[in-house]
N, C-alpha and C. Protein backbone atom coordinates (compact mmCIF):
# COMPACT_ATOMS: atom_id res chain seq x y z
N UNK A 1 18.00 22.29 3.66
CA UNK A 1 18.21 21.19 2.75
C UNK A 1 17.22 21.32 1.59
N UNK A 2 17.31 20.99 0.08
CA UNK A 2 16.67 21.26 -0.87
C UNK A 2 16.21 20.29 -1.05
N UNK A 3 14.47 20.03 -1.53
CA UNK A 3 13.95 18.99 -1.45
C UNK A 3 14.33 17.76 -2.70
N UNK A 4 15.13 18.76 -3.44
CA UNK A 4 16.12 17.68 -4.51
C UNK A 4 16.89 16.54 -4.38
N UNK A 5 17.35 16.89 -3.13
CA UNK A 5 17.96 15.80 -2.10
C UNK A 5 17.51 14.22 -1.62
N UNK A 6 16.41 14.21 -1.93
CA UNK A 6 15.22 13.39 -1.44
C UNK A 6 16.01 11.90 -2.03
N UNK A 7 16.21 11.07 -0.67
CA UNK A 7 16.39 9.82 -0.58
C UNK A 7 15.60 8.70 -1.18
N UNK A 8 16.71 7.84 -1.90
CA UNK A 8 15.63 7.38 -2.79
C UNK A 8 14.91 6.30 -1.87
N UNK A 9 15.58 5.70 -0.89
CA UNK A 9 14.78 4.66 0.11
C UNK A 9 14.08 5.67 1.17
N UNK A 10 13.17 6.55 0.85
CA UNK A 10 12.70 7.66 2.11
C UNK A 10 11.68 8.26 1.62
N UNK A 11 10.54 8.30 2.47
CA UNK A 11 9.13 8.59 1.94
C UNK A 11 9.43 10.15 2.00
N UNK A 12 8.85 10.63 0.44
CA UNK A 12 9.25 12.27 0.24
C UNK A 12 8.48 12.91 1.09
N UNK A 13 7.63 12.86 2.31
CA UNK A 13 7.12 13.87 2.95
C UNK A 13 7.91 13.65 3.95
N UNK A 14 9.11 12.54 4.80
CA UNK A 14 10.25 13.18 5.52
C UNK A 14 11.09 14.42 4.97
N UNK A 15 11.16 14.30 3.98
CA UNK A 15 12.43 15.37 3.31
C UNK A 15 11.72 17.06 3.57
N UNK A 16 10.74 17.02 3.41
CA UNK A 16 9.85 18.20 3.65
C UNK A 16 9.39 18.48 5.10
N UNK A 17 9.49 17.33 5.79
CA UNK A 17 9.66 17.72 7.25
C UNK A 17 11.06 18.03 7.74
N UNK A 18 11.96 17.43 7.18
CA UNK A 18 13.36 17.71 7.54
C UNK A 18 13.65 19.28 7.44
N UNK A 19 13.13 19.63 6.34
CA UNK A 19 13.67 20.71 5.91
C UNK A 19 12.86 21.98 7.00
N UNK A 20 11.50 22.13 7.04
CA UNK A 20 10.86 22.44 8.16
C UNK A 20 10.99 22.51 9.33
N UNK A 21 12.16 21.69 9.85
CA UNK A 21 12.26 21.83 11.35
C UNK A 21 13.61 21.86 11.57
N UNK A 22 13.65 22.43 12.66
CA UNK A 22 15.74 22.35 13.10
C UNK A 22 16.20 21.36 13.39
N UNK A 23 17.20 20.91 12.94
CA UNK A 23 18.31 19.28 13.03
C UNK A 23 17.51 18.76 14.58
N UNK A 24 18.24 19.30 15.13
CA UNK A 24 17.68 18.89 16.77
C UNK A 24 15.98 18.19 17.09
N UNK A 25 15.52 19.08 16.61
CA UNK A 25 14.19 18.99 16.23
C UNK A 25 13.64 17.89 15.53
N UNK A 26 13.96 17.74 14.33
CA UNK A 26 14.01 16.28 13.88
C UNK A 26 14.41 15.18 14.16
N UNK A 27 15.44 15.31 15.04
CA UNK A 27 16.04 14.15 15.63
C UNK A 27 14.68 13.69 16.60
N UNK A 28 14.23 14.41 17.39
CA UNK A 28 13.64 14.37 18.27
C UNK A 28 12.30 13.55 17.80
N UNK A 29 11.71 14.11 16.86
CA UNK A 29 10.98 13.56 16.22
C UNK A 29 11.03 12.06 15.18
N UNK A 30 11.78 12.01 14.72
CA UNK A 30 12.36 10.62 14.52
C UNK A 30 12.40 10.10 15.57
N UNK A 31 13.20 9.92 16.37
CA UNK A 31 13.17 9.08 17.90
C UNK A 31 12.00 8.89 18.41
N UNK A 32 11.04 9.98 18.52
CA UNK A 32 10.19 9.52 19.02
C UNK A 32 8.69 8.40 18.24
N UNK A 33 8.49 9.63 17.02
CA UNK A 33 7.68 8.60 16.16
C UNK A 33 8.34 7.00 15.11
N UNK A 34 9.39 7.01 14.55
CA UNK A 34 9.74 6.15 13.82
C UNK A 34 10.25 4.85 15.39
N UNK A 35 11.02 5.79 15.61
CA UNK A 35 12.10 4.75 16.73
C UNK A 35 10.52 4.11 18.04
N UNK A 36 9.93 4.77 18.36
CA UNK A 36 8.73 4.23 19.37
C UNK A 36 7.69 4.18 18.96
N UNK A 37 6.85 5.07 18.37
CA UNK A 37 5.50 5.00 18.04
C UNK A 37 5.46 4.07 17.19
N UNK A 38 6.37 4.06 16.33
CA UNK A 38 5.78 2.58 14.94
C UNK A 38 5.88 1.55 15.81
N UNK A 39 7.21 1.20 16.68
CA UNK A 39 7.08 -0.23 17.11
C UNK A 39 5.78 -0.47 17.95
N UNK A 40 5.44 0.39 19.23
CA UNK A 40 4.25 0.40 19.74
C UNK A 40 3.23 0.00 18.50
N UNK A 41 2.97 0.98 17.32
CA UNK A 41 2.11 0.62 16.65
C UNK A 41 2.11 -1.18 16.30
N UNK A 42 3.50 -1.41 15.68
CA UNK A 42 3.52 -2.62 15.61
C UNK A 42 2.70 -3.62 16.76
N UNK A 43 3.14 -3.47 17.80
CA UNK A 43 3.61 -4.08 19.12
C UNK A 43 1.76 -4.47 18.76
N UNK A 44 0.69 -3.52 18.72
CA UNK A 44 -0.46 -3.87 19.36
C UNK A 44 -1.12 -4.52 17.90
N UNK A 45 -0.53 -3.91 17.03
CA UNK A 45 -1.13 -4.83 15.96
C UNK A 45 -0.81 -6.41 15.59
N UNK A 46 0.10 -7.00 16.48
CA UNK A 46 -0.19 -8.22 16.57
C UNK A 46 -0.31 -8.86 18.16
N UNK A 47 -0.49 -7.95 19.46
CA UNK A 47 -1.28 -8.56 20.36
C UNK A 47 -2.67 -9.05 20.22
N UNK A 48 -3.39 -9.12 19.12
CA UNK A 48 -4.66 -9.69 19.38
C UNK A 48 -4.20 -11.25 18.94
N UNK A 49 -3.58 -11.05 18.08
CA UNK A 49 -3.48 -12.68 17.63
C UNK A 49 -2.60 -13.54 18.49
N UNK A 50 -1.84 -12.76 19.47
CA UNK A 50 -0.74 -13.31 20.66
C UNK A 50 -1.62 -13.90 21.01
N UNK A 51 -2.91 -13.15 21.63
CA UNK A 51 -4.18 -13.34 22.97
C UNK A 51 -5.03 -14.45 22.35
N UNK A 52 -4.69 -14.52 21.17
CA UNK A 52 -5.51 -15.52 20.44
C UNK A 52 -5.26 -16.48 20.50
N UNK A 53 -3.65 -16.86 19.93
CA UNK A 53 -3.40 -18.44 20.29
C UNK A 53 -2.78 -18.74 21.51
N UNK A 54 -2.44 -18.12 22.46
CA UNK A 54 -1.99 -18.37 24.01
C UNK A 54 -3.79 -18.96 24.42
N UNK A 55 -4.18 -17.55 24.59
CA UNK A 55 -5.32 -17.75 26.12
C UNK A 55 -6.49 -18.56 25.44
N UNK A 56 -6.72 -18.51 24.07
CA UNK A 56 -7.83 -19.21 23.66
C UNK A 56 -7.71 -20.68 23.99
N UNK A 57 -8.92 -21.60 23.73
CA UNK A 57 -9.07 -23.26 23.81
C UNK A 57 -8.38 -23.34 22.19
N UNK A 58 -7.42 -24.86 22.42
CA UNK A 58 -7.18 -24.92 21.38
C UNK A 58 -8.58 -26.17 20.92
N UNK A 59 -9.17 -25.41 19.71
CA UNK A 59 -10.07 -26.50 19.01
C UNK A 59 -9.69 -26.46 17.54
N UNK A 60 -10.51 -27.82 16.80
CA UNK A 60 -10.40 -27.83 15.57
C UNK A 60 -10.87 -26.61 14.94
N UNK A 61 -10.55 -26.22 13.68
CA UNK A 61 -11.14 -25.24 12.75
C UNK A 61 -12.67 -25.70 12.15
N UNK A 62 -13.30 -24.73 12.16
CA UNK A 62 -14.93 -25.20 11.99
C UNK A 62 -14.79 -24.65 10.67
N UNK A 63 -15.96 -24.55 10.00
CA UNK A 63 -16.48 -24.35 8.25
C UNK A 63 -16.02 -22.88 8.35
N UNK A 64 -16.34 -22.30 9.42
CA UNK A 64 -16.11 -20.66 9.32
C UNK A 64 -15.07 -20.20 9.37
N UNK A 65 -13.87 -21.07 9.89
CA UNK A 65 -13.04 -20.37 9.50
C UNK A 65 -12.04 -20.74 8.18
N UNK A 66 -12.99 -21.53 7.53
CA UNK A 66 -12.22 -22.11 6.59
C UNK A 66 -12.69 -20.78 5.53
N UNK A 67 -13.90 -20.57 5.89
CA UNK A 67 -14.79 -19.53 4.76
C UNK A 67 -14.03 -18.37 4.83
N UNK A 68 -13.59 -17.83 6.48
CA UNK A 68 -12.48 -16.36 6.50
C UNK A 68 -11.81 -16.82 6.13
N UNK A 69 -10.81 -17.66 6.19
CA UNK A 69 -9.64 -18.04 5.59
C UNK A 69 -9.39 -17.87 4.21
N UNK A 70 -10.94 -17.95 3.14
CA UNK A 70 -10.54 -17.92 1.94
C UNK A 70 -10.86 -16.45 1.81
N UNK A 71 -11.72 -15.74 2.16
CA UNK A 71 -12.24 -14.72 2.08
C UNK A 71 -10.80 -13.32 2.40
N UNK A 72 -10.24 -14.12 3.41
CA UNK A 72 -8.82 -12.77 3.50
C UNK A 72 -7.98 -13.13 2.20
N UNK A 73 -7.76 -14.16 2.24
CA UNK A 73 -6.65 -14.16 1.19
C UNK A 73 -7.43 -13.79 -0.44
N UNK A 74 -8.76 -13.86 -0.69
CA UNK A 74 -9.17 -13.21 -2.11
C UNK A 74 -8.89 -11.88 -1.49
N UNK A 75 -9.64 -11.12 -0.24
CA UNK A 75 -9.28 -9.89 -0.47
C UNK A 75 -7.81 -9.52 -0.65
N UNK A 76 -6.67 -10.29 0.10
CA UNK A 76 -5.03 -9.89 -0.16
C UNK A 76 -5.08 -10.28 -2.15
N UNK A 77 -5.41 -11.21 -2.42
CA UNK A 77 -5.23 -11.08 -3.98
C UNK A 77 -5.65 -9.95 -4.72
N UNK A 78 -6.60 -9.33 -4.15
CA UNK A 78 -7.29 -7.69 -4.77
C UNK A 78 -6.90 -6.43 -4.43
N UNK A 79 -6.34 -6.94 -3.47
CA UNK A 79 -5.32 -5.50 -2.94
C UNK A 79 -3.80 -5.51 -3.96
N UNK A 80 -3.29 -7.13 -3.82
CA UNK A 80 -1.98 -7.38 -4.87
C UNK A 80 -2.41 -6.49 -6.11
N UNK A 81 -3.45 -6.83 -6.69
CA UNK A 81 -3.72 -7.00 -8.18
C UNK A 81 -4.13 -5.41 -7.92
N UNK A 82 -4.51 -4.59 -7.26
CA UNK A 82 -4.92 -3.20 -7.78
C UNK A 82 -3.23 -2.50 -7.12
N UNK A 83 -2.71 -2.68 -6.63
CA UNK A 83 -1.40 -2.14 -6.01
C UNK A 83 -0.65 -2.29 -7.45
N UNK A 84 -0.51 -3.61 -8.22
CA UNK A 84 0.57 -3.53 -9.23
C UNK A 84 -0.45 -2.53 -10.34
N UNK A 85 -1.73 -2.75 -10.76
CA UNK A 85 -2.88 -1.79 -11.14
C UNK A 85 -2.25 -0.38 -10.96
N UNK A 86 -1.96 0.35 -10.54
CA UNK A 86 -1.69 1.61 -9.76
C UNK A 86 -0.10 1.85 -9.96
N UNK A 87 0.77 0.79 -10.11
CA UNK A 87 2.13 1.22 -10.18
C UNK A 87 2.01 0.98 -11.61
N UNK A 88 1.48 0.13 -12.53
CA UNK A 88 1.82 -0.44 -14.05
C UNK A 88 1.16 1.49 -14.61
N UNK A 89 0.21 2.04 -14.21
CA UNK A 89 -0.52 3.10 -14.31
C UNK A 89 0.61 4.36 -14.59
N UNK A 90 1.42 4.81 -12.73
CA UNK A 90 2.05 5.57 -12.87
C UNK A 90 3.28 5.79 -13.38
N UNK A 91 3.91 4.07 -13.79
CA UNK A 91 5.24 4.29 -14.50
C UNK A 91 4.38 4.66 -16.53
N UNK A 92 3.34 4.01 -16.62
CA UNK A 92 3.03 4.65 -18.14
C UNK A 92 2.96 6.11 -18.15
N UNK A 93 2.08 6.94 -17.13
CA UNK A 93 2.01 8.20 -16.90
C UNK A 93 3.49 8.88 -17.04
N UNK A 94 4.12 8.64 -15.91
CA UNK A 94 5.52 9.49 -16.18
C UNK A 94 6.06 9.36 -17.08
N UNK A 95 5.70 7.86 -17.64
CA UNK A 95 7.23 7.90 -19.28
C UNK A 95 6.65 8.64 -20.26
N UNK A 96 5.16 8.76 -19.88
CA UNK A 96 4.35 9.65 -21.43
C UNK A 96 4.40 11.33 -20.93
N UNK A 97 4.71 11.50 -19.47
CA UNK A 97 4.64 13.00 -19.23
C UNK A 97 6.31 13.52 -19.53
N UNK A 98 7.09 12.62 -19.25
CA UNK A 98 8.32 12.99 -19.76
C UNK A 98 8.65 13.01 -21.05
N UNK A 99 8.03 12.10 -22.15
CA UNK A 99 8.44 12.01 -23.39
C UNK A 99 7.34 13.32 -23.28
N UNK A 100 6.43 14.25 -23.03
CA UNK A 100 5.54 14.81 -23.87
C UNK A 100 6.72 16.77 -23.05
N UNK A 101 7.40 16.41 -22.34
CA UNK A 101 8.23 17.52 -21.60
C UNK A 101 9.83 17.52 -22.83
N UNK A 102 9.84 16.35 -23.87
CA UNK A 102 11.17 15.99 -24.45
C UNK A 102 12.27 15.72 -23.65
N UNK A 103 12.07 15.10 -22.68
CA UNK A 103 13.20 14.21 -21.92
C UNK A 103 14.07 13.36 -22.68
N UNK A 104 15.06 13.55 -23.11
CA UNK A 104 15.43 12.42 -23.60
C UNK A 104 16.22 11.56 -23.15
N UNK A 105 16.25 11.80 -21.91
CA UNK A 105 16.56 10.40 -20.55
C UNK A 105 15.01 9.50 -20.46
N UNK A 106 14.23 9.76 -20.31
CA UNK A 106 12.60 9.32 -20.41
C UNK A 106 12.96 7.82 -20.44
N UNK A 107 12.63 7.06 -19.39
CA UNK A 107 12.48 5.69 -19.60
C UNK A 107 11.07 5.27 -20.83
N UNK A 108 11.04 4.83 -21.39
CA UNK A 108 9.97 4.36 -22.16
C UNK A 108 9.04 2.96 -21.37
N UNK A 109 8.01 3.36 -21.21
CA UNK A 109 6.89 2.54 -20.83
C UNK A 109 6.90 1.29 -21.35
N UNK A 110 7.16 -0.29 -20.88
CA UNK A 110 7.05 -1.48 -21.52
C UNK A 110 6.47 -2.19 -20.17
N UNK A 111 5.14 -2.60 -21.16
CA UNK A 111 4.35 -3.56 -20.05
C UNK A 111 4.59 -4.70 -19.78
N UNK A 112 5.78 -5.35 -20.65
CA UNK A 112 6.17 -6.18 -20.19
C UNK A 112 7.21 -6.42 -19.09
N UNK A 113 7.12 -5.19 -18.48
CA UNK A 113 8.00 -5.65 -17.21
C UNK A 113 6.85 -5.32 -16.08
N UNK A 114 5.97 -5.19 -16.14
CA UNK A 114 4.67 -5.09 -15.36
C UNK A 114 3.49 -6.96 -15.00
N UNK A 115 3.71 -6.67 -13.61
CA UNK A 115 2.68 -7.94 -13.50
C UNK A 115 1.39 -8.07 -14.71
N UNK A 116 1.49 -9.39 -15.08
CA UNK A 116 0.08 -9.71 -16.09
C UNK A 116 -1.18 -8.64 -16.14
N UNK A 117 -1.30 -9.28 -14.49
CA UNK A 117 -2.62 -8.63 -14.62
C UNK A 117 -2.92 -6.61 -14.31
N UNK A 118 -1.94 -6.31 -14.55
CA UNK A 118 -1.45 -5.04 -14.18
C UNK A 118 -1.32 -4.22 -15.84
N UNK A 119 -1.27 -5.14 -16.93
CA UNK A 119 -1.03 -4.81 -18.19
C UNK A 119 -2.36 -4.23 -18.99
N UNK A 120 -3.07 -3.05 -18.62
CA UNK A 120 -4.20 -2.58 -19.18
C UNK A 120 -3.74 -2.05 -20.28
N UNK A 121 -4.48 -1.41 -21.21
CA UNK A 121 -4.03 -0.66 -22.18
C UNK A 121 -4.13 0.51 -22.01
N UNK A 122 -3.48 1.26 -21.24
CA UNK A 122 -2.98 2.53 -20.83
C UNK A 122 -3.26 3.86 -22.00
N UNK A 123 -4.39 4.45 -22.32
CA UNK A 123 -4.33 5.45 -23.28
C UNK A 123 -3.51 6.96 -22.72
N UNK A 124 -3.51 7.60 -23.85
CA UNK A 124 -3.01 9.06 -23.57
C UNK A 124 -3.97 9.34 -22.86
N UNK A 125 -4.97 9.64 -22.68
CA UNK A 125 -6.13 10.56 -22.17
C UNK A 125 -5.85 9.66 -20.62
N UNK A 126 -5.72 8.68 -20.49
CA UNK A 126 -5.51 7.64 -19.06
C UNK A 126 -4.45 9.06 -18.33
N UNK A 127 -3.31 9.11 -18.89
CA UNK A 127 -1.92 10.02 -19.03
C UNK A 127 -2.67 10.90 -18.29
N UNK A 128 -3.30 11.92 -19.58
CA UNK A 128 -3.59 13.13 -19.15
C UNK A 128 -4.78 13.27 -17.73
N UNK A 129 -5.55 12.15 -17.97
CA UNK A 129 -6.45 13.05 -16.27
C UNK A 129 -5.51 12.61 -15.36
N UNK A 130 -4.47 11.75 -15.13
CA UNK A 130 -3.73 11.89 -13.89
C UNK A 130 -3.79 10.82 -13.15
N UNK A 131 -5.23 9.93 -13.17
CA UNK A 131 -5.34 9.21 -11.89
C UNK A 131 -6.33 7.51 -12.48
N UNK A 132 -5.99 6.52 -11.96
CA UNK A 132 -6.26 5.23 -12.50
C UNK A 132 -7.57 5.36 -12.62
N UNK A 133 -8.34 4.94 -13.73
CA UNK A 133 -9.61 4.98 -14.21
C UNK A 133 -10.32 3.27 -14.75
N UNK A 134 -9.01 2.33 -14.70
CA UNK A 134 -8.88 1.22 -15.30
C UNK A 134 -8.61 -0.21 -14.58
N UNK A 135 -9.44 -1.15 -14.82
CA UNK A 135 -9.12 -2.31 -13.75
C UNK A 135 -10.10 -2.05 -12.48
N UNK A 136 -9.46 -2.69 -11.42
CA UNK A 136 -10.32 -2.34 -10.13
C UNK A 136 -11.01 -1.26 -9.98
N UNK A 137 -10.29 -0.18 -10.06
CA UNK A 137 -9.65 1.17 -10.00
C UNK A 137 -11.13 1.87 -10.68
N UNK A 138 -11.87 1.16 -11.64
CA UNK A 138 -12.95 1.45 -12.20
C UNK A 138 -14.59 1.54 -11.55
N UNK A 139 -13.95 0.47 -10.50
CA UNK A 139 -15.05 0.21 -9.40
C UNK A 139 -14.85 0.88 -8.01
N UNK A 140 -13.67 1.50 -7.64
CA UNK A 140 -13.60 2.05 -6.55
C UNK A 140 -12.83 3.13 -6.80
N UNK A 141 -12.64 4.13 -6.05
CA UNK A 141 -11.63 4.92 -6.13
C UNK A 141 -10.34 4.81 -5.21
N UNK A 142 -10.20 3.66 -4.36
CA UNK A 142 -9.37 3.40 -3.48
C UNK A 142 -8.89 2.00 -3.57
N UNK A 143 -9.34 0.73 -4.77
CA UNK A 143 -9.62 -0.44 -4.14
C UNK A 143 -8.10 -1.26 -2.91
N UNK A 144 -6.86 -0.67 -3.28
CA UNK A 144 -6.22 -1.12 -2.35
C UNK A 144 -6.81 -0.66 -1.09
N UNK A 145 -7.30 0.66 -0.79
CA UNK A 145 -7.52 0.73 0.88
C UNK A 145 -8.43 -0.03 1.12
N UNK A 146 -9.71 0.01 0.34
CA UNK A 146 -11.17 -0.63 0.05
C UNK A 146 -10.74 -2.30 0.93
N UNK A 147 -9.56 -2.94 0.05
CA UNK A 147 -9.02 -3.87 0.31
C UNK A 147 -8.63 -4.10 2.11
N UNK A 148 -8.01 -3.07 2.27
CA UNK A 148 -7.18 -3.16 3.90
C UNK A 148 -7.82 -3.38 5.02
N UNK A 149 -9.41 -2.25 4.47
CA UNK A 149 -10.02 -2.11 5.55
C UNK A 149 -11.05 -4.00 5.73
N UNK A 150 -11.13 -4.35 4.55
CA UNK A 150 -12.00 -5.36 4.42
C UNK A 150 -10.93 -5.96 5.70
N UNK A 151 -9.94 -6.63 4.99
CA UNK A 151 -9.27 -7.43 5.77
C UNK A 151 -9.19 -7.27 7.16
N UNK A 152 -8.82 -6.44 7.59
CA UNK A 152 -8.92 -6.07 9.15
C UNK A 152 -10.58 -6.73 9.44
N UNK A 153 -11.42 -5.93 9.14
CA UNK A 153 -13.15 -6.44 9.27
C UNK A 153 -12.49 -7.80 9.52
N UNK A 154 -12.41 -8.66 8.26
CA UNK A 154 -12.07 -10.23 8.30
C UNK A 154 -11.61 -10.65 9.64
N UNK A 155 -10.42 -9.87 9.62
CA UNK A 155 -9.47 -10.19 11.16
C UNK A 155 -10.03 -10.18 12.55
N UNK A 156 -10.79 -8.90 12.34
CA UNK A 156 -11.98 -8.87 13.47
C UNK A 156 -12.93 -9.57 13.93
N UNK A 157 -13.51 -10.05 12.51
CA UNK A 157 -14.90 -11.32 12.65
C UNK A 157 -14.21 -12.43 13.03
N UNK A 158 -12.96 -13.01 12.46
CA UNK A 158 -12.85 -14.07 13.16
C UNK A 158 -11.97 -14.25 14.55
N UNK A 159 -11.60 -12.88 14.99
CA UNK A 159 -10.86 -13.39 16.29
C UNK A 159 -12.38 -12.90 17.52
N UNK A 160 -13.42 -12.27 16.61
CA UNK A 160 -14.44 -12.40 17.63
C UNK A 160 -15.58 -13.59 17.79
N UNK A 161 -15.32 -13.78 16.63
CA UNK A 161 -15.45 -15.73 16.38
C UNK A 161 -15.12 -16.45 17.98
N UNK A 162 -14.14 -16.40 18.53
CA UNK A 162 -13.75 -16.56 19.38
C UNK A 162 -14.18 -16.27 20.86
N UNK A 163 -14.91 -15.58 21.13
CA UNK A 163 -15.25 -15.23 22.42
C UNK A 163 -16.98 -15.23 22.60
């Protein structure tokens, strides 16, 4: 299969495993990781919070968890805001690497179809090194993961809050 093929609802490193392994083979592998391992994955990533509100005492909410409470959701607002950061980025990149290839299919870059705060001023030189330099993105080199891992931490402190 030619990796031209590539599904537009399908993360492009299946298509490159597809092609890598024999039909059979892939099947096998699908079944086992997509069809079981994700749900398992799923499955345990929300048994802590099952164990949380079953077996725990139910009590009022104290100051602390009012403080995690705000503290996850700024970090989910900084993960939002560097995620649209990062896509407002790579749709300017491609429309300026295609107009600079003479595409003349080339969607043209308009920030107004980009979240607010996602609307930097995107230079050529932004284009040319390749990779977000602007916004969050200035302070971390990851801030969505930067973001994920916080949250989990969060998730952690307060379900150990608990015991």
């Amino acid at each position: 299969m030619k990796l031209s093929l590539i599904r537009k609802d399908e993360d492009y490193r299946w298509a490159v495993l597809r092609a890598q392994l024999h039909p059979w083979l892939f099947q096998v592998t699908n079944l086992t990781f997509i069809a079981a391992t994700q749900n398992l994955l799923l499955l345990l990533l929300g048994l802590p919070t099952y164990v949380a509100s079953v077996s725990q005492p139910h009590t009022s909410l104290d100051t602390s968890d009012y403080v995690l409470s705000a503290i996850a959701l700024t970090i989910l607002a900084f993960e939002f805001i560097s995620d649209n950061q990062q896509f407002a980025f790579h749709a300017y990149k491609h429309a300026y690497l295609a107009k600079e290839k003479g595409d003349a299919n080339a969607k043209v870059y308009d920030p107004k179809e980009h979240w607010p705060g996602a609307r930097l001023n995107w230079t050529v030189d932004d284009a040319k090194r390749g990779f977000v330099t602007r916004g969050l993105w200035r302070y971390s080199r990851h801030p969505n993961a930067t973001c994920e891992q916080s949250f989990w931490v969060c998730v952690i402190v307060s379900i150990s809050k608990c015991y």
